[in-house]
N, C-alpha and C. Protein backbone atom coordinates (compact mmCIF):
# COMPACT_ATOMS: atom_id res chain seq x y z
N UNK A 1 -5.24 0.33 -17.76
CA UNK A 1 -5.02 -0.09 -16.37
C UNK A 1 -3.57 0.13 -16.00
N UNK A 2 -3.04 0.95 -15.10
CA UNK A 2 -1.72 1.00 -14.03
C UNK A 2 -0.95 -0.59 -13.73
N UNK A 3 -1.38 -1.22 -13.43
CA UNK A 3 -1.28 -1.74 -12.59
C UNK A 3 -0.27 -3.27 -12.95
N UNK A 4 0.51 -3.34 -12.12
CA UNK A 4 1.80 -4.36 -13.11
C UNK A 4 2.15 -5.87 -12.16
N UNK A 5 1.65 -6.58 -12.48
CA UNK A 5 1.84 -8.37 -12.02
C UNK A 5 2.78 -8.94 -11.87
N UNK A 6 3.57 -9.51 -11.05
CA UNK A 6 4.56 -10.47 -10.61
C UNK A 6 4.34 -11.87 -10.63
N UNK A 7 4.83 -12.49 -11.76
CA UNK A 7 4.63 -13.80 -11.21
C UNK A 7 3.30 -14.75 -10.87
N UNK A 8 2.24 -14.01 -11.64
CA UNK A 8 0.97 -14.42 -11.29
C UNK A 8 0.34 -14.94 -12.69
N UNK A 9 0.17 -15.82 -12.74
CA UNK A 9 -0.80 -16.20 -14.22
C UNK A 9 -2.66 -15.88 -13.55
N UNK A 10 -2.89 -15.77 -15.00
CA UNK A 10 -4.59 -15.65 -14.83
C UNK A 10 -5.06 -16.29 -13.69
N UNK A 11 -5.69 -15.78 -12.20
CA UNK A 11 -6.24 -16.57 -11.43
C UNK A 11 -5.87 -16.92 -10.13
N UNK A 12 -4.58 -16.19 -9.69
CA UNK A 12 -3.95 -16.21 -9.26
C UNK A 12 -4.36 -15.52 -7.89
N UNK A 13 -3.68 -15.67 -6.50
CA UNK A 13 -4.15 -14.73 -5.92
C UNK A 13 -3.05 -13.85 -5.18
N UNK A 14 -3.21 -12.67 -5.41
CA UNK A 14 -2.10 -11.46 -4.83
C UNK A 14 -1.61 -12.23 -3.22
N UNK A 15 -0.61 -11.71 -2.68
CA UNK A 15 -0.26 -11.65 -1.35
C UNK A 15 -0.43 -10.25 -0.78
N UNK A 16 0.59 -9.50 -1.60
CA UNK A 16 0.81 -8.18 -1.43
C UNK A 16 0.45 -7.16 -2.37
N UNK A 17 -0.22 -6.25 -1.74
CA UNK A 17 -1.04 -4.97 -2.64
C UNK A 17 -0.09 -3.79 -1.95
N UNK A 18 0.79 -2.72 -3.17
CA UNK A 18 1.20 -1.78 -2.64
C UNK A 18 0.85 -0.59 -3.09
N UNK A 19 0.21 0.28 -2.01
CA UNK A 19 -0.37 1.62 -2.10
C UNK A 19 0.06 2.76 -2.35
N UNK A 20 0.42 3.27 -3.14
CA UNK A 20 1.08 4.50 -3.24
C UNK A 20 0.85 5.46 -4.55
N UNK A 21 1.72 6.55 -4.32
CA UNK A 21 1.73 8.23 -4.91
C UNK A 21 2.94 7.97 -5.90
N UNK A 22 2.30 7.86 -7.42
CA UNK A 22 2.64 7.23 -8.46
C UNK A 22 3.95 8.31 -8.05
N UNK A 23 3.97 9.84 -8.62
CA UNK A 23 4.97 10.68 -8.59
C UNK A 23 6.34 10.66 -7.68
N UNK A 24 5.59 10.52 -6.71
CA UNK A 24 6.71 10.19 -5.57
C UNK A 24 7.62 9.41 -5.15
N UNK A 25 7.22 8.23 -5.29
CA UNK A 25 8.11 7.12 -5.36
C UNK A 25 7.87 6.05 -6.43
N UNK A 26 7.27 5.82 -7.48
CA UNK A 26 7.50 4.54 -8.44
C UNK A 26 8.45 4.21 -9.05
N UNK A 27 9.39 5.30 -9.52
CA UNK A 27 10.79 5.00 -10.32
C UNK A 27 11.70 4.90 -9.25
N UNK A 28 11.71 5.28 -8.20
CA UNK A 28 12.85 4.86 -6.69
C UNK A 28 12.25 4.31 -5.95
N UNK A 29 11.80 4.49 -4.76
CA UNK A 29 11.99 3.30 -3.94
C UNK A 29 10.49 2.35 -4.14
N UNK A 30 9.64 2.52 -4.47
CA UNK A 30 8.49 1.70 -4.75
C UNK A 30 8.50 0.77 -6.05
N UNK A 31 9.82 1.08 -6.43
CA UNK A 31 9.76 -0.32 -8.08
C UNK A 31 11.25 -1.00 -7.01
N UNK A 32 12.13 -0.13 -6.26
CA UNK A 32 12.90 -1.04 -5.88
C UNK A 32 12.13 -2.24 -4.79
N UNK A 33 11.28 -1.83 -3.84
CA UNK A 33 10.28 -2.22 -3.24
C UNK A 33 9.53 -3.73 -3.94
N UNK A 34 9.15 -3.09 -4.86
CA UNK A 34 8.59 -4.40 -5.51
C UNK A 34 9.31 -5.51 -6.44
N UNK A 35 10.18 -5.16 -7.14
CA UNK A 35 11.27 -5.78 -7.43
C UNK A 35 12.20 -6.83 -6.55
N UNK A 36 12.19 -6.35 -4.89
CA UNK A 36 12.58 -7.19 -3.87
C UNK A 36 11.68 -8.09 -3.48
N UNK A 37 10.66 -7.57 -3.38
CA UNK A 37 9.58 -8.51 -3.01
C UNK A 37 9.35 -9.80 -4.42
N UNK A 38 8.99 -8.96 -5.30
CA UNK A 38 9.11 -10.39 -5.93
C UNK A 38 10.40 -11.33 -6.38
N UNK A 39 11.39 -10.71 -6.35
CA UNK A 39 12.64 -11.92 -6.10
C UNK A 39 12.22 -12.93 -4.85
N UNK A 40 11.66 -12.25 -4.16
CA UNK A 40 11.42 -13.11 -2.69
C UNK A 40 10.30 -14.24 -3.26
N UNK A 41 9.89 -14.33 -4.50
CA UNK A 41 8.99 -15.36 -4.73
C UNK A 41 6.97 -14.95 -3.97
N UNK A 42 7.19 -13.53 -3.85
CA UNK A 42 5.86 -13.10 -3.68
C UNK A 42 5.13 -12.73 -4.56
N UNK A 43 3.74 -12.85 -4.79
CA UNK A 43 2.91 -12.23 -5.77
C UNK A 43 2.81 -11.02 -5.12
N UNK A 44 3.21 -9.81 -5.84
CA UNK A 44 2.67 -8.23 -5.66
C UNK A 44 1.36 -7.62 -6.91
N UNK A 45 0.79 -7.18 -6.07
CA UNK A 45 0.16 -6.09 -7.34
C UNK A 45 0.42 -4.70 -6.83
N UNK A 46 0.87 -3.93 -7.88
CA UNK A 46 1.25 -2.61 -7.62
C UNK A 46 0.54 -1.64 -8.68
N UNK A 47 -0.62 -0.82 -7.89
CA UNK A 47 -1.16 0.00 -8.85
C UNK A 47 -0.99 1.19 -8.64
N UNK A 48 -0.57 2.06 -10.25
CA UNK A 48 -0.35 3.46 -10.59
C UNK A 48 -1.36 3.73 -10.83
N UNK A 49 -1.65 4.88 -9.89
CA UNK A 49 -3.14 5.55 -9.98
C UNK A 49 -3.13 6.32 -11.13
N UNK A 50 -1.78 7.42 -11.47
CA UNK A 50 -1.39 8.34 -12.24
C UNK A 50 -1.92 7.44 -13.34
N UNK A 51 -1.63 6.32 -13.71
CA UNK A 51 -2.29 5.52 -14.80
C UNK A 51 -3.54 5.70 -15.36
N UNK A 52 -4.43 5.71 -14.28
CA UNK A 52 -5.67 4.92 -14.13
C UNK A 52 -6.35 6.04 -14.84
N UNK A 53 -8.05 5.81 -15.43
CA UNK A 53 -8.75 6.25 -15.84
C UNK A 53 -10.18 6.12 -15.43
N UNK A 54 -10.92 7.12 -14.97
CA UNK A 54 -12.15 7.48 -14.38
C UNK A 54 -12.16 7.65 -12.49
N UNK A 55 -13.03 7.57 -12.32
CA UNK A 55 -13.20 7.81 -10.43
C UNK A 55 -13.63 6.49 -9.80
N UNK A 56 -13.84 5.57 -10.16
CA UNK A 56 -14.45 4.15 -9.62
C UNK A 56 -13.09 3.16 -9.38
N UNK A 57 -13.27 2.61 -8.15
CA UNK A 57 -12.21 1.27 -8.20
C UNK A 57 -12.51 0.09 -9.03
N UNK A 58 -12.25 -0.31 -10.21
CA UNK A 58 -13.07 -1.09 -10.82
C UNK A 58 -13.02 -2.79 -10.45
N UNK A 59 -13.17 -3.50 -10.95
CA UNK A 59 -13.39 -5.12 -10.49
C UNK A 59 -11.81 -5.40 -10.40
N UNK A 60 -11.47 -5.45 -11.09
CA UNK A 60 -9.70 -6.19 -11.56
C UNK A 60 -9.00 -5.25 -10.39
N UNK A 61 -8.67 -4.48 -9.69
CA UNK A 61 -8.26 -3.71 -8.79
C UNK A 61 -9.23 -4.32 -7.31
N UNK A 62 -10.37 -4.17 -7.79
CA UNK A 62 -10.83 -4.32 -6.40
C UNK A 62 -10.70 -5.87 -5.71
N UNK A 63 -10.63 -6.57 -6.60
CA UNK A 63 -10.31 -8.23 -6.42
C UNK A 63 -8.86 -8.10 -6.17
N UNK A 64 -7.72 -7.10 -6.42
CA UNK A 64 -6.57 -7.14 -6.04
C UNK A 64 -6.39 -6.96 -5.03
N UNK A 65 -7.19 -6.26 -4.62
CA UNK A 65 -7.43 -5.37 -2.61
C UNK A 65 -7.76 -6.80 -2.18
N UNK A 66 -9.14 -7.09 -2.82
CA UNK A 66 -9.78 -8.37 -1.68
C UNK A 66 -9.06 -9.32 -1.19
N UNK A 67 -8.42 -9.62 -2.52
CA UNK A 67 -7.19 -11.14 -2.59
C UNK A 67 -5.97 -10.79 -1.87
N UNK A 68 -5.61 -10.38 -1.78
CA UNK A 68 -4.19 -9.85 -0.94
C UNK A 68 -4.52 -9.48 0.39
N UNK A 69 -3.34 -10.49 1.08
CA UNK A 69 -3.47 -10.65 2.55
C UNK A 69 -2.46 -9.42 3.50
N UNK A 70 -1.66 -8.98 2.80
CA UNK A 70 -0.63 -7.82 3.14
C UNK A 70 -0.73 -6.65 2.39
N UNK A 71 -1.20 -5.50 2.97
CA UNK A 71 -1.16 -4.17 2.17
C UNK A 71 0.07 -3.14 2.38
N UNK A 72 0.46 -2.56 1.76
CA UNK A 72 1.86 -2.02 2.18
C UNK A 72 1.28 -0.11 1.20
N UNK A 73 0.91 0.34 2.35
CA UNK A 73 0.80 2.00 2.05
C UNK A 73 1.80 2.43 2.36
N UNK A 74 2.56 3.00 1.16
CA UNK A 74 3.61 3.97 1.57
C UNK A 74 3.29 5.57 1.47
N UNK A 75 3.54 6.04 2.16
CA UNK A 75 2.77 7.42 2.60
C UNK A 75 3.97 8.50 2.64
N UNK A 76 3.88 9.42 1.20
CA UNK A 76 4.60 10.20 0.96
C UNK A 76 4.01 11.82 0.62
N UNK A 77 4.93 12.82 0.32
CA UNK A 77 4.44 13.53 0.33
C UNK A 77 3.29 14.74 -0.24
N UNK A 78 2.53 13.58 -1.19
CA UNK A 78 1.85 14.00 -1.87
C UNK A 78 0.81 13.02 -1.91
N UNK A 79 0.56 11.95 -1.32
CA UNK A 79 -0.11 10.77 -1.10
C UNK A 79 -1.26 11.35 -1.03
N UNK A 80 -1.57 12.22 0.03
CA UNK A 80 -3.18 12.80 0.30
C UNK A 80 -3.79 13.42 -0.63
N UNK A 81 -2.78 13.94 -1.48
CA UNK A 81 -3.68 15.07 -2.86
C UNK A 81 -4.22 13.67 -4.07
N UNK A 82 -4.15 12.33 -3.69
CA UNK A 82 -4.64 11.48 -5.04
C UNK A 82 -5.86 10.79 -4.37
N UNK A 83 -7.25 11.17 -4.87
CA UNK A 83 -8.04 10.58 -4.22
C UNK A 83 -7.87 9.10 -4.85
N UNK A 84 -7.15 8.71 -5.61
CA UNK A 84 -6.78 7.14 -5.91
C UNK A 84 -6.35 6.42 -4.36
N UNK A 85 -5.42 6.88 -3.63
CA UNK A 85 -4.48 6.36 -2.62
C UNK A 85 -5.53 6.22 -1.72
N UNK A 86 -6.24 7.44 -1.71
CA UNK A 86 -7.38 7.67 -0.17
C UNK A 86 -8.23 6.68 -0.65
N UNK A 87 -8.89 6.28 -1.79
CA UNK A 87 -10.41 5.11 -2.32
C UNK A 87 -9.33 3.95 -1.91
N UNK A 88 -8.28 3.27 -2.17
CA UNK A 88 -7.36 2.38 -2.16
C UNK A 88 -7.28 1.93 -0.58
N UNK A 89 -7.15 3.37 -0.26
CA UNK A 89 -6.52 2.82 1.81
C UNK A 89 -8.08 2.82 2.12
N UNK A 90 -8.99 3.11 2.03
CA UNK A 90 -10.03 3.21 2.53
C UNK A 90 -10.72 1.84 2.49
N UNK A 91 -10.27 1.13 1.80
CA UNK A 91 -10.54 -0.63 1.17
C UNK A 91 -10.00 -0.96 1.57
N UNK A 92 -8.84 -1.04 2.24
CA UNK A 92 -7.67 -1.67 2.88
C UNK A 92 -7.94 -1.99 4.31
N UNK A 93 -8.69 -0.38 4.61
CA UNK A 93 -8.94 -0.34 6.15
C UNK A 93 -10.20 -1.20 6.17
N UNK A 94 -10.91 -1.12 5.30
CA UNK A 94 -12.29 -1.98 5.29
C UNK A 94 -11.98 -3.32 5.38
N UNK A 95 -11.17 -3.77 4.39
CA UNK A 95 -10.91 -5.15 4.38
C UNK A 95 -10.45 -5.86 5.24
N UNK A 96 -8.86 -5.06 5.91
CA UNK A 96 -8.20 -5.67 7.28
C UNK A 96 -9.66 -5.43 8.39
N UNK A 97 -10.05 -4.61 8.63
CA UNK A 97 -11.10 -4.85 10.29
C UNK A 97 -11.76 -6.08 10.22
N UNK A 98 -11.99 -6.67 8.72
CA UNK A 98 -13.30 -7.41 8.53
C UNK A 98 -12.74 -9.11 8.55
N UNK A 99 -11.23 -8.91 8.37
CA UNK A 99 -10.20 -10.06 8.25
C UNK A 99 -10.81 -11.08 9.49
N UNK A 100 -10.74 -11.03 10.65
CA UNK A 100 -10.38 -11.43 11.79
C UNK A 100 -8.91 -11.94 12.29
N UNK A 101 -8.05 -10.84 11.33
CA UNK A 101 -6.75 -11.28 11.73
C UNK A 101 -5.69 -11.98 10.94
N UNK A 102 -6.29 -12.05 9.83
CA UNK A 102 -5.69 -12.84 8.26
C UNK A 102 -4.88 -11.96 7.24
N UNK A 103 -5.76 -10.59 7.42
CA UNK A 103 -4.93 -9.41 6.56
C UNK A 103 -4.48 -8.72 7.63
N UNK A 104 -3.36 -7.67 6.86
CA UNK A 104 -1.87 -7.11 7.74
C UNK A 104 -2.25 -6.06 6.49
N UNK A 105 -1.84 -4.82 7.58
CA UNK A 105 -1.32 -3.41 7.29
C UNK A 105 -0.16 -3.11 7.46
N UNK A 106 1.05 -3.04 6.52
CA UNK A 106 2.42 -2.92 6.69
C UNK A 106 2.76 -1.73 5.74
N UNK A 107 2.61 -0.31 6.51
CA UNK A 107 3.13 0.88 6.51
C UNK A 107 4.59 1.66 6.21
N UNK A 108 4.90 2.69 5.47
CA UNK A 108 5.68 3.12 5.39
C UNK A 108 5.76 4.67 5.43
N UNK A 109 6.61 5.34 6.64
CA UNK A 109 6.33 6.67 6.15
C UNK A 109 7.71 6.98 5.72
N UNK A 110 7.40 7.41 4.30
CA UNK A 110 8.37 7.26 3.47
C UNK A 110 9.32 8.30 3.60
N UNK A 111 8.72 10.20 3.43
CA UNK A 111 9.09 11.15 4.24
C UNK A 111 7.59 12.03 4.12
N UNK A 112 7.75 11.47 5.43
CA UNK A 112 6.28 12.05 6.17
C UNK A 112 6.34 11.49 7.53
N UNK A 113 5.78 12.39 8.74
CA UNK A 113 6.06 11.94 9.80
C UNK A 113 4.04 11.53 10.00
N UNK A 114 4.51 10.15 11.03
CA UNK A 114 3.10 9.38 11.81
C UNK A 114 2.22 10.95 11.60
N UNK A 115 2.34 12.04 12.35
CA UNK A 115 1.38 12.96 12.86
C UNK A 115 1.23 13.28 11.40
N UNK A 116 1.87 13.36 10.84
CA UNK A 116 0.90 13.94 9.02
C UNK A 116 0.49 13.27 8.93
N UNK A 117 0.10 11.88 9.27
CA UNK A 117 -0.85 11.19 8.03
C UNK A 117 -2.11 11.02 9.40
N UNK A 118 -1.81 10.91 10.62
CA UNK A 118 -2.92 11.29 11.13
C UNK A 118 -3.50 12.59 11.75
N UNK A 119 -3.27 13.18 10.94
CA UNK A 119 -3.85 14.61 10.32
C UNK A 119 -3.69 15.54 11.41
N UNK A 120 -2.45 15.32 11.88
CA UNK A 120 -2.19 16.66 12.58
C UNK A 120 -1.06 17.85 12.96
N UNK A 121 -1.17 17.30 11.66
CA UNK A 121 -0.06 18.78 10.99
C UNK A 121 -1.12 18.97 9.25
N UNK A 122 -0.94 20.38 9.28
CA UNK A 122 -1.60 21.32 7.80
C UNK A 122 -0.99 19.62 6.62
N UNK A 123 0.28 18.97 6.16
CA UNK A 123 0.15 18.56 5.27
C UNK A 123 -0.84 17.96 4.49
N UNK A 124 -1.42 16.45 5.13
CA UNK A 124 -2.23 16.11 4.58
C UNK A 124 -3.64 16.58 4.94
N UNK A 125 -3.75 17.09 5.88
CA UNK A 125 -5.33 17.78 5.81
C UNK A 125 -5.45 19.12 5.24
N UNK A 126 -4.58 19.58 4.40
CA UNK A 126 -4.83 20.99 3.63
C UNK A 126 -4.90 19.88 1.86
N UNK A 127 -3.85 18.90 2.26
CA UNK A 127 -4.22 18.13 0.93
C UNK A 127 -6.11 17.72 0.42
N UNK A 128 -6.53 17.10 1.59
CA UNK A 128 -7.58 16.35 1.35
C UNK A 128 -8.70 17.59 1.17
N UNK A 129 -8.69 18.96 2.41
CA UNK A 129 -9.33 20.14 1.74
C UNK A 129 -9.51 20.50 0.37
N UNK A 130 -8.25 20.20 0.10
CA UNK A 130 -8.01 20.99 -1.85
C UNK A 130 -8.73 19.67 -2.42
N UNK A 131 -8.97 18.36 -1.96
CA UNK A 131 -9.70 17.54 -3.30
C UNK A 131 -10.92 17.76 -3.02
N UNK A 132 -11.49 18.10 -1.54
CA UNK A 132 -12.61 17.98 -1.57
C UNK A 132 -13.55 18.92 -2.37
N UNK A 133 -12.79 20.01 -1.97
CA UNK A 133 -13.13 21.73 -2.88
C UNK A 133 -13.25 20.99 -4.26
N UNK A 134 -11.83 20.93 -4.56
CA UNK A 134 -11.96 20.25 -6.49
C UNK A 134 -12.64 19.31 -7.09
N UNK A 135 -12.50 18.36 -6.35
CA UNK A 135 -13.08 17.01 -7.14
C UNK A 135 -14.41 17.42 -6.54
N UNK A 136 -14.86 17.67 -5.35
CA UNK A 136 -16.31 17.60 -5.11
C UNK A 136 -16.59 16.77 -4.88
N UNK A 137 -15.87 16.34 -3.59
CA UNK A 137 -16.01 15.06 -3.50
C UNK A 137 -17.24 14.75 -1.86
N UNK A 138 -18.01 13.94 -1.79
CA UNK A 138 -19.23 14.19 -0.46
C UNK A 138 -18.26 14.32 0.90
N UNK A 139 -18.47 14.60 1.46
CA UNK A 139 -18.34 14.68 2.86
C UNK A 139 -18.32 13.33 3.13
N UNK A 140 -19.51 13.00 3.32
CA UNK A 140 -19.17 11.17 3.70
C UNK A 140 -17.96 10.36 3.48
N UNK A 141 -17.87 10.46 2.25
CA UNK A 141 -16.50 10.02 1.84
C UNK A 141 -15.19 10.33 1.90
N UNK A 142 -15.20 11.87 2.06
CA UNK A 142 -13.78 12.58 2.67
C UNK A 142 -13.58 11.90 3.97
N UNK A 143 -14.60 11.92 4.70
CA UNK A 143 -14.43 11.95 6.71
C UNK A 143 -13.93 10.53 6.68
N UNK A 144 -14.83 9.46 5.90
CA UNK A 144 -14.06 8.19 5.34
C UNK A 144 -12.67 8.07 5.21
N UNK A 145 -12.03 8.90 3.83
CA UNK A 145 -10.56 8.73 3.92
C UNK A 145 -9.98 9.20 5.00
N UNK A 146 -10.43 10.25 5.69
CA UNK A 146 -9.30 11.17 7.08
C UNK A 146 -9.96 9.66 7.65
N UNK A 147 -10.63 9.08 8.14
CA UNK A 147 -10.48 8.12 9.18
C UNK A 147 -9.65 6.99 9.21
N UNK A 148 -9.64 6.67 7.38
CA UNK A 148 -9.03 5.42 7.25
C UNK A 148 -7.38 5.62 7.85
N UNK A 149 -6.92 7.42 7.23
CA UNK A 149 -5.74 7.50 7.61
C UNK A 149 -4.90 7.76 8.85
N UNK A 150 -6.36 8.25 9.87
CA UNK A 150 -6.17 7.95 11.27
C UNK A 150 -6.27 7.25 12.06
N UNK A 151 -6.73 5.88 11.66
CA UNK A 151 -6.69 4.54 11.89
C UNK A 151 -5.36 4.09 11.50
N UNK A 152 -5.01 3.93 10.28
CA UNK A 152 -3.65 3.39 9.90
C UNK A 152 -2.41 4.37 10.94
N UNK A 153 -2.23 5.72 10.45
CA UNK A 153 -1.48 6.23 11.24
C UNK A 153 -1.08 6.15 12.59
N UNK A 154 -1.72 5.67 13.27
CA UNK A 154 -1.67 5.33 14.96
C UNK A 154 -1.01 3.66 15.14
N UNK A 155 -1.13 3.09 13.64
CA UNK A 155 -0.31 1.73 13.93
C UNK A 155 1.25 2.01 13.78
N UNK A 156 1.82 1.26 14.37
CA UNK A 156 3.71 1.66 14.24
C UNK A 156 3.87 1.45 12.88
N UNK A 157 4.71 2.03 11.98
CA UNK A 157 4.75 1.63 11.13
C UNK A 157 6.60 1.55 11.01
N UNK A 158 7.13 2.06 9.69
CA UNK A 158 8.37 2.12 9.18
C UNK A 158 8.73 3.30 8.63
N UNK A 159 9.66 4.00 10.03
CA UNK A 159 9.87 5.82 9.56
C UNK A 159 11.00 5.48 8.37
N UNK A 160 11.09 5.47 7.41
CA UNK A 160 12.10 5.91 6.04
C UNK A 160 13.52 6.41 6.48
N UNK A 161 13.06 7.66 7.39
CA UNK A 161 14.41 8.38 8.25
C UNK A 161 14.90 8.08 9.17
N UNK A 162 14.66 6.75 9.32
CA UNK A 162 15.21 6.16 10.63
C UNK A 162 16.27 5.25 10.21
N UNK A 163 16.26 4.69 9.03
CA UNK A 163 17.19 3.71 8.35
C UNK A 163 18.73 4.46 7.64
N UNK A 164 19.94 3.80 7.50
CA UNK A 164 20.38 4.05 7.10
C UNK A 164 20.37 4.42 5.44
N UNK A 165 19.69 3.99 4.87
CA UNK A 165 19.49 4.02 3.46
C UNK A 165 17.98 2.97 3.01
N UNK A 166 17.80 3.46 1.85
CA UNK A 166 16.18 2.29 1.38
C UNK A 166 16.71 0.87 1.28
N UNK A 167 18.00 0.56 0.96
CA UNK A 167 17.98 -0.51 0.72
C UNK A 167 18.07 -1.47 2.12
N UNK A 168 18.37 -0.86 3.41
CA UNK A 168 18.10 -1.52 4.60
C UNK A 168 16.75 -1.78 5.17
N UNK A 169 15.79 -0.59 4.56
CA UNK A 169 14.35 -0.11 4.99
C UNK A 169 13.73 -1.33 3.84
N UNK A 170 14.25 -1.53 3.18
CA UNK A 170 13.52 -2.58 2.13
C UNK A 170 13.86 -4.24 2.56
N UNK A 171 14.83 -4.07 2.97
CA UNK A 171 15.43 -5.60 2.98
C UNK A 171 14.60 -5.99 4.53
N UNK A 172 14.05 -5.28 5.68
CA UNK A 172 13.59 -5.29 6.82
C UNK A 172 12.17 -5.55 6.36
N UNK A 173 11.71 -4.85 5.08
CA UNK A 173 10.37 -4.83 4.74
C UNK A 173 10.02 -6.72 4.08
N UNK A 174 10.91 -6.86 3.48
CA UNK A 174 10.94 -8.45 2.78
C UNK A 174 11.09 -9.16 3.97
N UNK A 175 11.59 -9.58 4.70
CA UNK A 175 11.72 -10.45 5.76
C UNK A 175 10.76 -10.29 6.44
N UNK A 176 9.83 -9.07 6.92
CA UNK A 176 8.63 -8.81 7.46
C UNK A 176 7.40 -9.67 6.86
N UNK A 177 7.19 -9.30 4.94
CA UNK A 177 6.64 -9.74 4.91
C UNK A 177 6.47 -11.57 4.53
N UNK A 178 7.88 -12.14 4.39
CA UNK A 178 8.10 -13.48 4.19
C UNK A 178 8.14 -13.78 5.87
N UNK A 179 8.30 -13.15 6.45
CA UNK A 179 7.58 -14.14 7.47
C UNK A 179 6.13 -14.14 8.10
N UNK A 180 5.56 -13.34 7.62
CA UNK A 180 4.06 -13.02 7.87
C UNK A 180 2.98 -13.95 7.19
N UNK A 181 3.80 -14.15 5.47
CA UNK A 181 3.08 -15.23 4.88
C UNK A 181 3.75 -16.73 5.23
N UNK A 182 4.58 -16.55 5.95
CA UNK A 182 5.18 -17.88 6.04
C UNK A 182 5.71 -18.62 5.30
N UNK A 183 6.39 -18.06 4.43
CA UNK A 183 6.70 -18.92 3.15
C UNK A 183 8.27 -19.21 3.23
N UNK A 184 8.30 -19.97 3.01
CA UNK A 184 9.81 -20.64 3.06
C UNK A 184 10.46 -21.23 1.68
N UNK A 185 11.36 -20.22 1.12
CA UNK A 185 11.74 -19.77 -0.71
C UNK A 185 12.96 -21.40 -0.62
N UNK A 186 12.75 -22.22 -1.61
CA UNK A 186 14.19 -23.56 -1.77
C UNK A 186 14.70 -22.15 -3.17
N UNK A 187 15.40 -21.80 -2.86
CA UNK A 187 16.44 -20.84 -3.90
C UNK A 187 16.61 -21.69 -5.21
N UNK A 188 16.86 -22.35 -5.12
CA UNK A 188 17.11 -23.36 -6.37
C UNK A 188 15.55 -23.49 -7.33
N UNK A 189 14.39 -23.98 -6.46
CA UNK A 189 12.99 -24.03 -8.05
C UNK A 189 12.44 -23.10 -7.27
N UNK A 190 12.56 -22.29 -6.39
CA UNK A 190 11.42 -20.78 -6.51
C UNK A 190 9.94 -22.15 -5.70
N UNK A 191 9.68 -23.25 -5.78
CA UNK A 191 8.67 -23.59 -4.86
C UNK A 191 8.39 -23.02 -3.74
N UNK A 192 6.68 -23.10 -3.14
CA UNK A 192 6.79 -22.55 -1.96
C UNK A 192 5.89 -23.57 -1.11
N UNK A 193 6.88 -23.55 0.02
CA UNK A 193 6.16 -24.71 1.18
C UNK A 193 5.32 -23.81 1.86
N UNK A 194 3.96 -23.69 1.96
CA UNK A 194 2.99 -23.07 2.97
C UNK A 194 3.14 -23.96 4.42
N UNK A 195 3.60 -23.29 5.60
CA UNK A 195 3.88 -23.64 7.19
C UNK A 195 2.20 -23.68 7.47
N UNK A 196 0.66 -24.64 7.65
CA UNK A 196 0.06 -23.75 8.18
C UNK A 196 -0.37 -24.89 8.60
């Protein structure tokens, strides 16, 4: 299994699930990413697909999607060629519609512009061509991922190239999501007062 725990003992339930293209960003800005977040006293689960083994989302992953109220896809330039990211956002998009407003889609285009990921520029739709050819993957399920990512793509998200550096684009991303869960950190025991 990929996939690496913050702060969570057996039983626990995620806040934040972050989506991404193991190659692209896990050793820069997606471990700095999560590393901030959990100083912030958040549970993250962060899964490396590059890890993973077989074609199925299995239970322990898919209870990570369910349980987590904030998803954070960062969408880089190779994101579309892992049918891991596309089965991942495609659960994401399933899960937030079905929320009534409880789960959050909090986006990043890391370097990739909005119109690539909603498929209208050659990047990611020459990507998702080449898995479908390779993996063989149904139709049903391709038109699935292009939707999930033209659904997400049309929400505002967080252009990468708009910030002075990641560590401003990250520190905007933590305050986003500590105030979304509402949690209010006493610095001193790491407790957390739920506002609800």
């Amino acid at each position: 299994m990929g996939s690496s725990e913050a702060g969570a003992s057996s039983g626990s339930v995620y806040q934040v699930f972050l989506n991404f293209r193991g190659p692209d960003t896990r050793d820069g800005f997606t471990d700095f990413l999560y590393h901030s977040l959990t100083d912030a006293g958040i549970y993250v689960f962060r899964d490396d697909e590059e890890l993973r083994v077989g074609e199925k989302i299995d239970g322990a992953l898919r209870r990570a999607i369910n349980d987590s109220r904030i998803y954070i896809p960062i969408f880089s330039r190779t994101y579309a060629s892992s049918h891991w990211c596309l089965h991942e956002l495609r659960q994401i998009v399933d899960n937030t519609s079905k929320s009534n407003g409880n789960k959050e889609i909090l986006h990043i285009f890391f370097d990739v512009k909005p119109n690539d990921v909603k498929l209208k520029t050659p990047l990611y739709r020459d990507a998702i061509l080449n898995l479908e050819r390779r993996k063989k993957q149904s139709t049903k399920k391709v038109d699935s991922w292009r939707e999930a990512l033209k659904e997400v793509g049309a929400i505002k998200g967080w252009e990468a190239k708009k910030y002075k550096g990641q560590g401003e684009l990250i520190k905007l991303v933590v305050e986003e999501v500590v105030k979304k869960l509402k949690i209010k950190q006493k610095s001193q025991d790491r407790t957390f007062n739920w506002n609800r």
